[in-house]
C-alpha atoms as a PDB file:
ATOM      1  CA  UNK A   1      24.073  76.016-114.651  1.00  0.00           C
ATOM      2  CA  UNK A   2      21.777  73.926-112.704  1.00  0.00           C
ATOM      3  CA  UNK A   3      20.808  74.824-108.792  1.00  0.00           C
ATOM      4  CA  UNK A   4      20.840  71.355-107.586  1.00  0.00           C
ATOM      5  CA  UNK A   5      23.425  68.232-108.819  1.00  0.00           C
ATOM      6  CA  UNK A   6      23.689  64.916-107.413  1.00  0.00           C
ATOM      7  CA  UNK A   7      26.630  63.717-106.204  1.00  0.00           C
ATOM      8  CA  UNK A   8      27.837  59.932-107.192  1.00  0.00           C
ATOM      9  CA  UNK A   9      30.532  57.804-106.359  1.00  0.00           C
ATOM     10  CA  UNK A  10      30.771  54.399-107.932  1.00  0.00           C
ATOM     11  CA  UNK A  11      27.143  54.274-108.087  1.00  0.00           C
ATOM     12  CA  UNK A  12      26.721  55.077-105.123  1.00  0.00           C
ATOM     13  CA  UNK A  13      24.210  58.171-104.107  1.00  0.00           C
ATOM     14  CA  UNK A  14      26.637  60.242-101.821  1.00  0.00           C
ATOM     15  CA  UNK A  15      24.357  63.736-101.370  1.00  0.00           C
ATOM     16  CA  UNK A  16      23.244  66.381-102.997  1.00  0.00           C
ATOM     17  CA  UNK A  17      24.829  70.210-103.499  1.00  0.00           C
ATOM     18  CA  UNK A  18      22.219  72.942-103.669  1.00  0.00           C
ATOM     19  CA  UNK A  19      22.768  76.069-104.980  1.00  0.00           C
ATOM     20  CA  UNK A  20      22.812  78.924-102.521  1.00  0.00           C
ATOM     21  CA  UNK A  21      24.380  82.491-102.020  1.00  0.00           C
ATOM     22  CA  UNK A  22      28.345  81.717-101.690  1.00  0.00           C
ATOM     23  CA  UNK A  23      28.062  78.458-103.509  1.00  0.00           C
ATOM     24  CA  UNK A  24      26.743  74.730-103.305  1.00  0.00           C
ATOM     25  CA  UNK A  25      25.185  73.353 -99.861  1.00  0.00           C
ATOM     26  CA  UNK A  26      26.266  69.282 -99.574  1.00  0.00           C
ATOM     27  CA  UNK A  27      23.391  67.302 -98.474  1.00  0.00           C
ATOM     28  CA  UNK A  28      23.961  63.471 -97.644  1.00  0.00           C
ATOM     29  CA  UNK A  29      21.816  60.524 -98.778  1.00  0.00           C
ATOM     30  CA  UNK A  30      24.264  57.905 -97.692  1.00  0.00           C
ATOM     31  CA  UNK A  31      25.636  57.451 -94.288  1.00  0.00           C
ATOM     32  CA  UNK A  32      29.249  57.538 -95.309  1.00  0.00           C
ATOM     33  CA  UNK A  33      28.989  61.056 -96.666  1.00  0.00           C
ATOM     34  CA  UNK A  34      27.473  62.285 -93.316  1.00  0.00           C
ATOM     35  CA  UNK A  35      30.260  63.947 -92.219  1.00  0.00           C
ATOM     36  CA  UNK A  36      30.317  66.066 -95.544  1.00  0.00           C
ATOM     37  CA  UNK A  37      26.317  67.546 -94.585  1.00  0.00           C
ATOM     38  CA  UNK A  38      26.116  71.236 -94.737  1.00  0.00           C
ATOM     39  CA  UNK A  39      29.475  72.195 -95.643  1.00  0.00           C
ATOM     40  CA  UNK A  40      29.511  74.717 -98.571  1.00  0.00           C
ATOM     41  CA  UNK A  41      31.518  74.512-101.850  1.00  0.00           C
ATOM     42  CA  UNK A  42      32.504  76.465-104.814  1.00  0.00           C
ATOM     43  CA  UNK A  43      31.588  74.350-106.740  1.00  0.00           C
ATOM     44  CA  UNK A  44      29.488  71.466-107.664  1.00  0.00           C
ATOM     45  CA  UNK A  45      33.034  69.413-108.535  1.00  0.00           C
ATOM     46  CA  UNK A  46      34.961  70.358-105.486  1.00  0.00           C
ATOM     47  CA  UNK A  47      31.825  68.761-103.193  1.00  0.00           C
ATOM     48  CA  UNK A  48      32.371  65.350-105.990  1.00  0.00           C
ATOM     49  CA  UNK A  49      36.108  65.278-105.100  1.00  0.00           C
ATOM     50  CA  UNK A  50      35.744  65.659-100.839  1.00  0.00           C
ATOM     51  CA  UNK A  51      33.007  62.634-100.998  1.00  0.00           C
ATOM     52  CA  UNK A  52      35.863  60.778-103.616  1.00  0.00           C
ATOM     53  CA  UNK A  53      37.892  61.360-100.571  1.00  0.00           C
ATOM     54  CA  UNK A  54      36.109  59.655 -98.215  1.00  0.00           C
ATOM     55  CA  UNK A  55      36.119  56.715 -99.960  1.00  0.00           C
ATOM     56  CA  UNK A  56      39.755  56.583-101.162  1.00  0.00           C
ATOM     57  CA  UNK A  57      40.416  57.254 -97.300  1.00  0.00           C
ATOM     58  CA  UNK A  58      38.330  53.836 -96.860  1.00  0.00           C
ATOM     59  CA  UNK A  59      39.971  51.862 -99.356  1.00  0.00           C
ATOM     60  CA  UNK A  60      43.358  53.005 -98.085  1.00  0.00           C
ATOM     61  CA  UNK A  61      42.192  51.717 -94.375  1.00  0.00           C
ATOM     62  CA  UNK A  62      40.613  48.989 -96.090  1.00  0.00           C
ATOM     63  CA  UNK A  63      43.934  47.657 -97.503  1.00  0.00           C
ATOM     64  CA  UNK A  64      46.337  48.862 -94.833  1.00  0.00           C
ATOM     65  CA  UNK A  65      44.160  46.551 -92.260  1.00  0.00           C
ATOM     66  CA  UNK A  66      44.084  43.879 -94.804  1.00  0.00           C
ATOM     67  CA  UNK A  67      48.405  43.962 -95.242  1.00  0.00           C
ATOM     68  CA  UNK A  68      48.524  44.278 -91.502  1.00  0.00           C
ATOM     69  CA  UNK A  69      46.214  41.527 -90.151  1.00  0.00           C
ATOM     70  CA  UNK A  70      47.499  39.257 -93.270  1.00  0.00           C
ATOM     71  CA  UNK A  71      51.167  39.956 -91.878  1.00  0.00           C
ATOM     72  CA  UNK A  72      50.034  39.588 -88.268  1.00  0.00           C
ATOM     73  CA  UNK A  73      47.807  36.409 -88.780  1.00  0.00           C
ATOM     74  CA  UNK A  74      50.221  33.943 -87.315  1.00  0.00           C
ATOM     75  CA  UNK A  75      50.110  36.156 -84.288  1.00  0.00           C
ATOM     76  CA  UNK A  76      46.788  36.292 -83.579  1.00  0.00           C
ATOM     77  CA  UNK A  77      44.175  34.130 -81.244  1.00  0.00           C
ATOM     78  CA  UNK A  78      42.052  31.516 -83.215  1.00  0.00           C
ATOM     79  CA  UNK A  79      39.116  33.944 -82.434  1.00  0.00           C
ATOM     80  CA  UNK A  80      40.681  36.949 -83.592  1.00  0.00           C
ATOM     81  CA  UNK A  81      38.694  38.832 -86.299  1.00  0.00           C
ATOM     82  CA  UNK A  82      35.493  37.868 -85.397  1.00  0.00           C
ATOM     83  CA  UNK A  83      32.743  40.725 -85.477  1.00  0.00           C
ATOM     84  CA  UNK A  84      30.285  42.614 -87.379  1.00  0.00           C
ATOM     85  CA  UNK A  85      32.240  42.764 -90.198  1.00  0.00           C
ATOM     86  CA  UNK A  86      32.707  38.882 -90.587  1.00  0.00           C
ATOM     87  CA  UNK A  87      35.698  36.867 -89.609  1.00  0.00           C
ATOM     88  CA  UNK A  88      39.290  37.215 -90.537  1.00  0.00           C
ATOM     89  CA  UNK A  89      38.524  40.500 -92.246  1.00  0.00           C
ATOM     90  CA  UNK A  90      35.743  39.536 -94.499  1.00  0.00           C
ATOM     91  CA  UNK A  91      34.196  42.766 -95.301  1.00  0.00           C
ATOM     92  CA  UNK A  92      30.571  43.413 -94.447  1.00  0.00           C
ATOM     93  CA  UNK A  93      27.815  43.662 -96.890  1.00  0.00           C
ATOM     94  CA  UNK A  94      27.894  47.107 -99.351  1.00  0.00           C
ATOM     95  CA  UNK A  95      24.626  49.109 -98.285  1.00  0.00           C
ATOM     96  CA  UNK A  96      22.257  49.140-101.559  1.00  0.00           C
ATOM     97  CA  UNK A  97      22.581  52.542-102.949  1.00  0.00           C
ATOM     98  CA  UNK A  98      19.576  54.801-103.163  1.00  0.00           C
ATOM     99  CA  UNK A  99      17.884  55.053-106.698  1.00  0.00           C
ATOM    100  CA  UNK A 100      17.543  58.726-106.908  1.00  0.00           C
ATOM    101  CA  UNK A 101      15.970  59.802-110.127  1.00  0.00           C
ATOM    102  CA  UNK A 102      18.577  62.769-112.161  1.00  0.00           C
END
């Protein structure tokens, strides 16, 4: 077994895990997966599976604020949805992964 694995989601560089005494250290290279630095796994697979979760929980918000604004439009101020993100929900631009060699 290795001591060090990255750790990808949909091509996507989330961290690295580390092997260290009591398991595998999580070490983010992508904003996103931030919240994920330092915590300790088992195992190189359980640290995969928390950073999937992270961005199932985003597409789930994702697509709950899409059904609610899309059921809400006729609601809503001619100005409404206008921000970083776009307007009217357009989402913003997917950060460019980092090309981290295996």
């Amino acid at each position: 077994m290795s001591d060090a694995y990255i750790i990808e989601i949909d091509d996507l560089a989330a961290g690295i895990v580390q092997r260290e005494r009591g398991g595998f250290r999580f070490r983010a290279a992508h904003a996103d997966f931030y919240r994920l630095e330092g915590r300790l796994y088992a195992t190189p697979w359980k640290a995969q599976r928390a950073a999937e979760a992270i961005v199932q929980a985003r597409h789930d918000r994702r697509r709950q604020h899409a059904a609610s604004a899309a059921h809400g439009a006729g609601d809503q101020p001619a100005t409404a949805g206008w921000g970083l993100a776009g307007h009217h929900g357009a989402p913003a631009a997917r950060p460019a992964h980092l090309d981290m060699p295996r």
